[in-house]
Protein backbone atom coordinates (compact mmCIF):
# COMPACT_ATOMS: atom_id res chain seq x y z
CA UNK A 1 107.62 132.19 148.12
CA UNK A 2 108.71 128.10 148.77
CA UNK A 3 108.88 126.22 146.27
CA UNK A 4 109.20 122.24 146.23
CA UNK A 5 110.05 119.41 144.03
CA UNK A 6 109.48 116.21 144.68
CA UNK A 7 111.20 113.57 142.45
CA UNK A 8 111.67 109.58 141.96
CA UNK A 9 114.67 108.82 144.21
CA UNK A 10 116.19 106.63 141.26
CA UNK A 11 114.70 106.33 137.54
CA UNK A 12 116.29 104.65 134.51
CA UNK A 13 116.23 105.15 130.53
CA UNK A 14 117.06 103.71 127.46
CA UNK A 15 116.81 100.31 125.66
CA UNK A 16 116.70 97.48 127.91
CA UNK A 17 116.54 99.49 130.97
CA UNK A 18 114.15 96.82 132.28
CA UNK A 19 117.07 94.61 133.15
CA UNK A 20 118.42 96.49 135.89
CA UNK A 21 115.28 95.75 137.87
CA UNK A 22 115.47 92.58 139.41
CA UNK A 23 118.81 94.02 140.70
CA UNK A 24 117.64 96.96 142.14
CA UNK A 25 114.65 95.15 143.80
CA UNK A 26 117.33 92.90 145.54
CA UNK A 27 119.98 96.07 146.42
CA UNK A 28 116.49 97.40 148.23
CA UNK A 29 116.18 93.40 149.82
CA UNK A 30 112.75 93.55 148.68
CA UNK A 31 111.73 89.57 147.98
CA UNK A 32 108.57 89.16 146.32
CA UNK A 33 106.38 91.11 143.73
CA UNK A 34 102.70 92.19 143.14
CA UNK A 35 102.34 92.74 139.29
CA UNK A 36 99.90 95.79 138.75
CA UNK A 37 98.84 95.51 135.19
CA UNK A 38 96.11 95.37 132.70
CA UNK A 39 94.41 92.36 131.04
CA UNK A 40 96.03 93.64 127.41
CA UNK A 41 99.48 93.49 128.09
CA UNK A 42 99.51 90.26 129.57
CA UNK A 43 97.24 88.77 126.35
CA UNK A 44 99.76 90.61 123.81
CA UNK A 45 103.22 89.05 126.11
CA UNK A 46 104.21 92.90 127.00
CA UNK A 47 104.18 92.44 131.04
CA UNK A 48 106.24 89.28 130.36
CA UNK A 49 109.11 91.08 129.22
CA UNK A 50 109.47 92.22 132.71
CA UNK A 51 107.77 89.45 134.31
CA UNK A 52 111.18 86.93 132.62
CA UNK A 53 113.40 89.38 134.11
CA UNK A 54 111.94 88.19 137.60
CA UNK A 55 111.97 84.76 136.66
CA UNK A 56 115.56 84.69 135.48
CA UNK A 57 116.70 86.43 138.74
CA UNK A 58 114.24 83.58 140.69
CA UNK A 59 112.24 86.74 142.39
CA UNK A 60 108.65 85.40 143.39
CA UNK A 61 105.41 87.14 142.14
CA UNK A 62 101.67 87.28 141.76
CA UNK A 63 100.14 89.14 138.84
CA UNK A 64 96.86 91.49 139.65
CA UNK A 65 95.34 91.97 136.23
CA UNK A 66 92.05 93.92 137.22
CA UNK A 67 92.75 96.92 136.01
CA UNK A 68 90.71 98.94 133.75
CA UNK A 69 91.48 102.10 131.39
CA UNK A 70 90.10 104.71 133.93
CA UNK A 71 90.38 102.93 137.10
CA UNK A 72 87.71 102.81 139.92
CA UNK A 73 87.31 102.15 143.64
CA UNK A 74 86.61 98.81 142.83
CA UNK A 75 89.80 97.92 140.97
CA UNK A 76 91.68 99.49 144.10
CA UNK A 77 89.47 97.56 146.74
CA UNK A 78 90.17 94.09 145.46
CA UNK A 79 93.98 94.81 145.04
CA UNK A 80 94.17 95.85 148.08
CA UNK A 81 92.83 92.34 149.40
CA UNK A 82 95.05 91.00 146.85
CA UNK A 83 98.30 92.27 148.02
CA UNK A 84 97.26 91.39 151.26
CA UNK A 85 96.77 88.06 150.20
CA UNK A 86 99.98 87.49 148.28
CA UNK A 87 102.87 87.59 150.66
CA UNK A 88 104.56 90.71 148.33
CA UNK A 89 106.82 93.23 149.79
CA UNK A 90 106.65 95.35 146.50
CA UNK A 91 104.99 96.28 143.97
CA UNK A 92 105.91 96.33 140.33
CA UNK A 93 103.45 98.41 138.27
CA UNK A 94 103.57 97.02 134.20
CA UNK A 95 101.62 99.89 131.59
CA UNK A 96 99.96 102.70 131.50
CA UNK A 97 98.91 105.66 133.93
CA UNK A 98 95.73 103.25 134.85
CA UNK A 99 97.79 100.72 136.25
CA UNK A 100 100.50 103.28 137.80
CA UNK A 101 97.68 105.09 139.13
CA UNK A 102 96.04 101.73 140.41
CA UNK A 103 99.30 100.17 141.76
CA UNK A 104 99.74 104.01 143.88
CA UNK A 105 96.44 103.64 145.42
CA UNK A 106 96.88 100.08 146.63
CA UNK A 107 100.40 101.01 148.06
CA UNK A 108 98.99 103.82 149.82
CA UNK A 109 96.09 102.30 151.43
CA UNK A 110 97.81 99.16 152.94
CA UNK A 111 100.35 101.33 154.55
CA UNK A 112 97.26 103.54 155.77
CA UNK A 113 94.39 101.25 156.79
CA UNK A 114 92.52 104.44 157.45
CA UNK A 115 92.12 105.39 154.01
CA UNK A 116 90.68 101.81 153.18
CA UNK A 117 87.35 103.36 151.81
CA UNK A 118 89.39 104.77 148.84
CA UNK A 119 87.27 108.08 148.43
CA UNK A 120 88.82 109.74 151.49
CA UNK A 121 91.74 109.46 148.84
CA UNK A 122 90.59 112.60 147.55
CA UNK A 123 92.38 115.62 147.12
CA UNK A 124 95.68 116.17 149.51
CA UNK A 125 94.83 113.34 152.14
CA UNK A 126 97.05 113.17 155.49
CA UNK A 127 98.65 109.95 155.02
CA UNK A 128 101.11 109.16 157.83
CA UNK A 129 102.73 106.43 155.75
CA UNK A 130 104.92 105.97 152.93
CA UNK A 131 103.25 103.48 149.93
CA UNK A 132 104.22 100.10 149.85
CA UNK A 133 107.79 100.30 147.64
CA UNK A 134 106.57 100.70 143.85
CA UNK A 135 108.74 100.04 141.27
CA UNK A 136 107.43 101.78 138.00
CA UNK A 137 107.48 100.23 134.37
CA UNK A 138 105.32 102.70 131.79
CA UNK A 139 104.21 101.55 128.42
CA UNK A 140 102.83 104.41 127.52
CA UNK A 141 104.26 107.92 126.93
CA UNK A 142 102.30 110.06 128.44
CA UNK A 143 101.10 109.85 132.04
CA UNK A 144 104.04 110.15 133.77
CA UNK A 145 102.29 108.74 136.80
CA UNK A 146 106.31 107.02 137.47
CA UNK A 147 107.28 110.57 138.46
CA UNK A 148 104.39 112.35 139.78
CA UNK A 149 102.83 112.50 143.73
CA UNK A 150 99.39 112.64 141.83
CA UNK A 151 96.71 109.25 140.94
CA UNK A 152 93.39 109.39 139.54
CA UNK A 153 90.92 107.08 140.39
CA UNK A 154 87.17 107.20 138.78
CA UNK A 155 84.48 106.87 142.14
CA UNK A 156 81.74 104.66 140.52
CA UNK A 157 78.73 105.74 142.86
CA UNK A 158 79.71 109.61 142.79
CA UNK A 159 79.86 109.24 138.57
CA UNK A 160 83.64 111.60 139.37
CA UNK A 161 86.92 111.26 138.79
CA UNK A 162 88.79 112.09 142.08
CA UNK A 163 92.39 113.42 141.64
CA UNK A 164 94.56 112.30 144.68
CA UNK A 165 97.80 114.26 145.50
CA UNK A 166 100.30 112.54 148.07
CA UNK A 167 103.69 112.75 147.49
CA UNK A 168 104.13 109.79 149.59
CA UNK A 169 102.53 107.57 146.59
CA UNK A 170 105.74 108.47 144.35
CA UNK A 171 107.33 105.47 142.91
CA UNK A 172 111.05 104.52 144.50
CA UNK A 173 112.55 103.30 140.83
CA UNK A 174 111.18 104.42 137.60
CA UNK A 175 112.28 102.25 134.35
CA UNK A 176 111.61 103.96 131.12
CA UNK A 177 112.60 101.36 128.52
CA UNK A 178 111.59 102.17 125.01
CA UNK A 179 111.06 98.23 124.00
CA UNK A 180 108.24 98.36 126.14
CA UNK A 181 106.52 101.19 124.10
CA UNK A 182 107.26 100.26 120.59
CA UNK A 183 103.87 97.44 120.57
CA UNK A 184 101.79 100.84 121.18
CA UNK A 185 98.92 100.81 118.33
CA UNK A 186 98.75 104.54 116.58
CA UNK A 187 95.80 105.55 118.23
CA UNK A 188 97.14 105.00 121.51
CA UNK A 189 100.81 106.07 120.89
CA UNK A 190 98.74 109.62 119.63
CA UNK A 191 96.34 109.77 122.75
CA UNK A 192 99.22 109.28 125.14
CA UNK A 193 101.79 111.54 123.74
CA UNK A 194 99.14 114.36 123.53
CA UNK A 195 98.36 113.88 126.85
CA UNK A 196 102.01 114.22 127.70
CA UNK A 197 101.86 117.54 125.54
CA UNK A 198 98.93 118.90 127.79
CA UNK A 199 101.03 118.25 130.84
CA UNK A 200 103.59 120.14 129.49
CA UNK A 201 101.72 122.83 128.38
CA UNK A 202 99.25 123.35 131.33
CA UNK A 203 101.67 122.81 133.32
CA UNK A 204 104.14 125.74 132.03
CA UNK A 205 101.23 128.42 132.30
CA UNK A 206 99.54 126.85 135.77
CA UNK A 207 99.37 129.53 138.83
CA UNK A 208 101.97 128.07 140.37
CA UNK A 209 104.79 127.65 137.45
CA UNK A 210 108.33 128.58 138.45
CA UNK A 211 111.54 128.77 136.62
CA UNK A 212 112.80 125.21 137.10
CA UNK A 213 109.48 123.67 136.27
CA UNK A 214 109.45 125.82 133.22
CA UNK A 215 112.34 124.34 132.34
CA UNK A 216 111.49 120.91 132.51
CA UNK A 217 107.90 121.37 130.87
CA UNK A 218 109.49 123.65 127.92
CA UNK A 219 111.91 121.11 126.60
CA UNK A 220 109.31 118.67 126.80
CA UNK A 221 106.67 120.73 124.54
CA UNK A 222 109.88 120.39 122.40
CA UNK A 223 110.94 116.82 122.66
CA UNK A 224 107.39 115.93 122.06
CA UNK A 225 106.99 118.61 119.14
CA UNK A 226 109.70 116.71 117.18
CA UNK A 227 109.07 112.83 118.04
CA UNK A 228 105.42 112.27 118.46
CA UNK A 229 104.94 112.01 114.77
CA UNK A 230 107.87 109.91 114.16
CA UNK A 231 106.87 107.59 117.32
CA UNK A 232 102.69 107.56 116.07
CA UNK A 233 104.09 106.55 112.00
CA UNK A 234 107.17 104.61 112.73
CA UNK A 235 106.08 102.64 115.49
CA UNK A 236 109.64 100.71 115.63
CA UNK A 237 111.08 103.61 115.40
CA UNK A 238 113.05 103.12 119.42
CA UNK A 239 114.89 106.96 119.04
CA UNK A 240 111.27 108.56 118.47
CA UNK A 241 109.99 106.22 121.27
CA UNK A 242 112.89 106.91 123.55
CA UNK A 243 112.78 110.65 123.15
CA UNK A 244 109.04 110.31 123.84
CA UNK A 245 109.54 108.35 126.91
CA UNK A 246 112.34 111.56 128.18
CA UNK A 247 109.96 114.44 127.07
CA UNK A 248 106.33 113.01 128.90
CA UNK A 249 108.91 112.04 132.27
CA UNK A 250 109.87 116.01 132.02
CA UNK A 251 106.29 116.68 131.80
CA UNK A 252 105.83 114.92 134.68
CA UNK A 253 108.84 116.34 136.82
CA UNK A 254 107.37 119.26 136.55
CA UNK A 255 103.45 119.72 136.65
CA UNK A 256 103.43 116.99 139.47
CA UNK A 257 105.15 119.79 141.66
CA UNK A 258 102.96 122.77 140.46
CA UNK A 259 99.65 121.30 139.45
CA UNK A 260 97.52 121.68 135.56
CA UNK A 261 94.30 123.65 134.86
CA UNK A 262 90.96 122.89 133.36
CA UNK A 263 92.35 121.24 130.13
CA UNK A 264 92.27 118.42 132.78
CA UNK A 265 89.27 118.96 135.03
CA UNK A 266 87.06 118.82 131.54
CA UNK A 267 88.72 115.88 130.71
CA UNK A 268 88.34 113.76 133.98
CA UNK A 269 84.74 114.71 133.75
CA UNK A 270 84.45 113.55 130.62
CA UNK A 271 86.41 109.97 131.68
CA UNK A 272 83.91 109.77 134.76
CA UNK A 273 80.56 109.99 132.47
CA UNK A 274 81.54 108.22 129.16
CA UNK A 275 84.75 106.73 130.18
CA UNK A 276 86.69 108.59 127.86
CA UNK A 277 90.47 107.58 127.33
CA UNK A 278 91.90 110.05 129.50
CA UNK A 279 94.69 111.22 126.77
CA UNK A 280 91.71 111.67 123.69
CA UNK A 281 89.60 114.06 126.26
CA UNK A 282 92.95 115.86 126.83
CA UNK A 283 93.97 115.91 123.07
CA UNK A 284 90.56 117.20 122.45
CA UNK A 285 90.26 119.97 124.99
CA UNK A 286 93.79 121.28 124.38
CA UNK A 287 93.33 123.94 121.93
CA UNK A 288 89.98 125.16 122.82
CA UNK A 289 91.39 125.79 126.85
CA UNK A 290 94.19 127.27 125.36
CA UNK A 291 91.97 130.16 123.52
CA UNK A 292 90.10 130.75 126.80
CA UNK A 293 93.42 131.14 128.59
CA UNK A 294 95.43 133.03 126.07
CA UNK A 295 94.46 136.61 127.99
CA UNK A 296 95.93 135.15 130.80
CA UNK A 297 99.29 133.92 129.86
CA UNK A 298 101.77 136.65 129.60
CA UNK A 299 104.08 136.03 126.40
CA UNK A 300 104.49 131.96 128.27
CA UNK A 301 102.19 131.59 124.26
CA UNK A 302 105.26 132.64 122.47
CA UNK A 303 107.73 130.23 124.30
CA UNK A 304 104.70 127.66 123.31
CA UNK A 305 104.73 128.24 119.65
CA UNK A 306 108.61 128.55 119.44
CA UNK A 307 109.11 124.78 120.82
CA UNK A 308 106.45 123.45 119.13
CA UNK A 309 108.41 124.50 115.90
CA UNK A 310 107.09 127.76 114.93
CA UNK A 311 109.43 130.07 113.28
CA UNK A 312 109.88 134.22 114.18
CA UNK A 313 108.22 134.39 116.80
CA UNK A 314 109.62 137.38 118.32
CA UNK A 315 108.37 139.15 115.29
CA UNK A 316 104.84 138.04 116.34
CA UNK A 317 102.50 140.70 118.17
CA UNK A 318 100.88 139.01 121.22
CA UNK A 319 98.04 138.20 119.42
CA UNK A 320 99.81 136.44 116.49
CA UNK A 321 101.94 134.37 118.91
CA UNK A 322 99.25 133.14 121.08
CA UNK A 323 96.98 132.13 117.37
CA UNK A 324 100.13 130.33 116.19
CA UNK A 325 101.10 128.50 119.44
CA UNK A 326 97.66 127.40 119.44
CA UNK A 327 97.65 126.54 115.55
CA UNK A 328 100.70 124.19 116.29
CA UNK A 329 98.67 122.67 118.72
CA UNK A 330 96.08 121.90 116.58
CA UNK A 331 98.16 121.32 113.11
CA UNK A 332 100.19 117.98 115.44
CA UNK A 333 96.80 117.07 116.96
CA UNK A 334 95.02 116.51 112.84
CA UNK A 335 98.05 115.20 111.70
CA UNK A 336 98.10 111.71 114.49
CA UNK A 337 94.18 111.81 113.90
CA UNK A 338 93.04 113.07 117.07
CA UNK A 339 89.03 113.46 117.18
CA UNK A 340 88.68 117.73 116.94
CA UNK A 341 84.86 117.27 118.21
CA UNK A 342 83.07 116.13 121.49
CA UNK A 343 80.11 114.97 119.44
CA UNK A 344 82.76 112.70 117.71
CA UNK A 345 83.58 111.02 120.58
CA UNK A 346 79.94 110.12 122.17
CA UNK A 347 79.77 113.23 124.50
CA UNK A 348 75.99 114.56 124.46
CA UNK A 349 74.84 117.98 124.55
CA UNK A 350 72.45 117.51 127.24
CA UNK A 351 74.99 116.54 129.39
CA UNK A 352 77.09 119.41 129.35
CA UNK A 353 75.89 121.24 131.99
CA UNK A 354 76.49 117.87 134.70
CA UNK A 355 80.06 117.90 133.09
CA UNK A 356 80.90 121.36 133.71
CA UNK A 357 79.83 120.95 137.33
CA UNK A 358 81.91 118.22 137.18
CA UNK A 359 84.67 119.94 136.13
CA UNK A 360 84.52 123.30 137.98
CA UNK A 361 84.52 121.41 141.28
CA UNK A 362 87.71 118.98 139.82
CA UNK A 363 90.81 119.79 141.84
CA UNK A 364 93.09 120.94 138.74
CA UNK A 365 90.76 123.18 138.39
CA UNK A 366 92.60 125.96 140.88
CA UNK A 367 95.57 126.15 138.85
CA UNK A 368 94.14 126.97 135.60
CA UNK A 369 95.95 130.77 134.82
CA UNK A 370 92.71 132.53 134.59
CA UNK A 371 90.12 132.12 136.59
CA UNK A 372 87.09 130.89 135.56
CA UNK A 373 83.30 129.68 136.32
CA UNK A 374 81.16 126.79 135.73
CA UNK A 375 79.51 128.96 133.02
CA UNK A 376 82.35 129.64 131.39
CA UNK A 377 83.76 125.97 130.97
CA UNK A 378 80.20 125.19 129.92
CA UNK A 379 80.61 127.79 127.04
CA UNK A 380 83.94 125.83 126.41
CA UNK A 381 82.03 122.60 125.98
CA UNK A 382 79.59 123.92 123.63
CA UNK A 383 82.45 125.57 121.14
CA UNK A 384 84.28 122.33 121.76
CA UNK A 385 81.08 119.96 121.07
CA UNK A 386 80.71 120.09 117.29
């Protein structure tokens, strides 16, 4: 069997890591940039940390603000016009996976007109061209959409999420700089770095796991284990946010080359009918996937529940190991206030059928370890729902 990894050509980390970016950009001779952010972090002064840094170095750019928390066709359409429009050679994307994943989408379509109707997006599309340069800034812990081939953007008339997979979308320079997580409010800092935990999770037991993503995704289930308290509590706290920032990147490293399950196929559905942050729906979901895949895991459970913190574990039967990696799961999950109910979060039963069609036709949906049916993620929804 081939495997592949594909992997930021350059990423930094660490407390004011932002200030190497203006340089880079200029090493690369790229001359102006086309900001990719979100109307929030230029109303709390968060993009203009990185913003001064292009001022100071007397680097041109134009900010693109339209983006929204589960981005749609629409959001790509007019950036694309934008960029167009702006004279940029690059693109610096400022915030979360939603403006990562916006910034990808708008890099790949102008270097492949052809795509220009966004949907056609969908899936593994055969893009001749590499995105425009993107130069990736998260503010979030979580999506690792600065190291991953993979964007998600919501299609509006379809009422879907489509996942896009194109490792020409991958970000040249990643910049992981703690400063720009610690103005994260709790309930954000908790979404994103469960999220980050799914990822890391899913993407240890997916079909298509291999020793060196293992690797990668089982430190981070124990990087995040340890700091995502710390970082959700002590939101100044830059060591907690650092080793947050490390731990969702190794998340990323790996399931981006290997692919999730249906943690994330419920959860996109859920994001394409009630806009649901994309990091709650995953928080949610977690444990109750993890039940329904427990049969199909091996002993990957016990590796689970020993990085997450659980103690003698190899004295566990299979049975006991798989309860208590899922208990962990659930124990971090109460503890940073995570909703443990659909109904708490606006979902409605009679739509659970429409979301498990949704979600059985989602593309993350192949790689879930055990094989399943929309009848049997509807039966998911209902234990899940209240």
């Amino acid at each position: 069997m081939i495997n592949r990894i594909v992997l930021n050509e350059m990423s930094y980390f660490g407390q004011g890591a932002i200030s190497v970016i203006s340089e880079e950009a200029k090493n690369r001779q790229l001359k102006k940039a086309f900001v990719v952010t979100d109307k929030d972090l230029i109303k709390f002064n968060v993009a203009q940390k990185v913003t001064k840094t292009l001022e100071d170095a007397k680097i041109p750019f134009e900010i693109y603000d339209n983006v929204q928390p589960n981005p749609t066709t629409e959001n790509v359409l007019t950036g694309v016009k934008a960029y167009a429009a702006s004279g940029a050679d690059f693109i610096l994307a400022i915030g979360g996976g939603s403006s990562m994943d916006t910034a990808k989408a708008i890099g790949i379509i102008t270097n492949n007109p052809e795509f220009s109707d966004v949907v056609s997006l969908e899936g593994v599309a055969s893009t001749k061209n590499k995105s425009v340069p993107i130069i990736a800034v998260p503010t979030t812990a979580g999506t690792a959409a600065e190291v991953t081939i993979n964007y998600v953007i919501t299609d509006e008339k379809a009422v879907k999420k489509m996942v896009c997979v194109d490792p020409k979308d991958i970000p040249i320079l990643a910049v992981i700089d703690p400063e720009m997580m610690s103005s994260m409010p709790k309930g954000l800092t908790a979404a994103t770095g469960m999220d980050a935990l799914t990822h890391a999770i899913e993407g240890y037991i997916t079909k298509g796991a291999w020793v060196l993503t293992d690797t990668f995704e089982l430190k981070a289930i124990e990087i995040i284990a340890k700091n995502l308290e710390k970082a959700v509590f002590e939101p100044t706290n830059i060591e907690a946010r650092e080793n947050m920032g490390v731990g969702q990147y190794m998340a990323g490293m790996g399931f981006s080359n290997v692919g999730l399950g249906i943690v994330h196929s419920m959860a996109h559905s859920l994001g394409a009918v009630y806009d649901t942050p994309h990091g709650v729906a995953n928080a949610l979901l977690l444990p109750y996937v993890m039940e329904y895949n427990a049969p199909a895991t091996g002993e990957k459970y016990k590796e689970v529940a020993r990085n997450m913190g659980v103690l003698n574990v190899d004295n566990m039967t299979a049975c006991e190991y798989r309860k208590a990696a899922i208990d962990a799961v659930v124990t971090l999950s109460k503890k940073i206030g995570i909703p443990q109910k659909l109904i708490e979060i606006g979902a409605k039963e009679e739509d659970l059928s429409k979301l498990s069609k949704l979600a059985f036709n989602d593309v993350c949906t192949g790689g879930n370890p055990r094989d399943t049916s929309e009848e049997e993620i509807l039966q998911i929804y209902k234990i899940a729902f209240k």
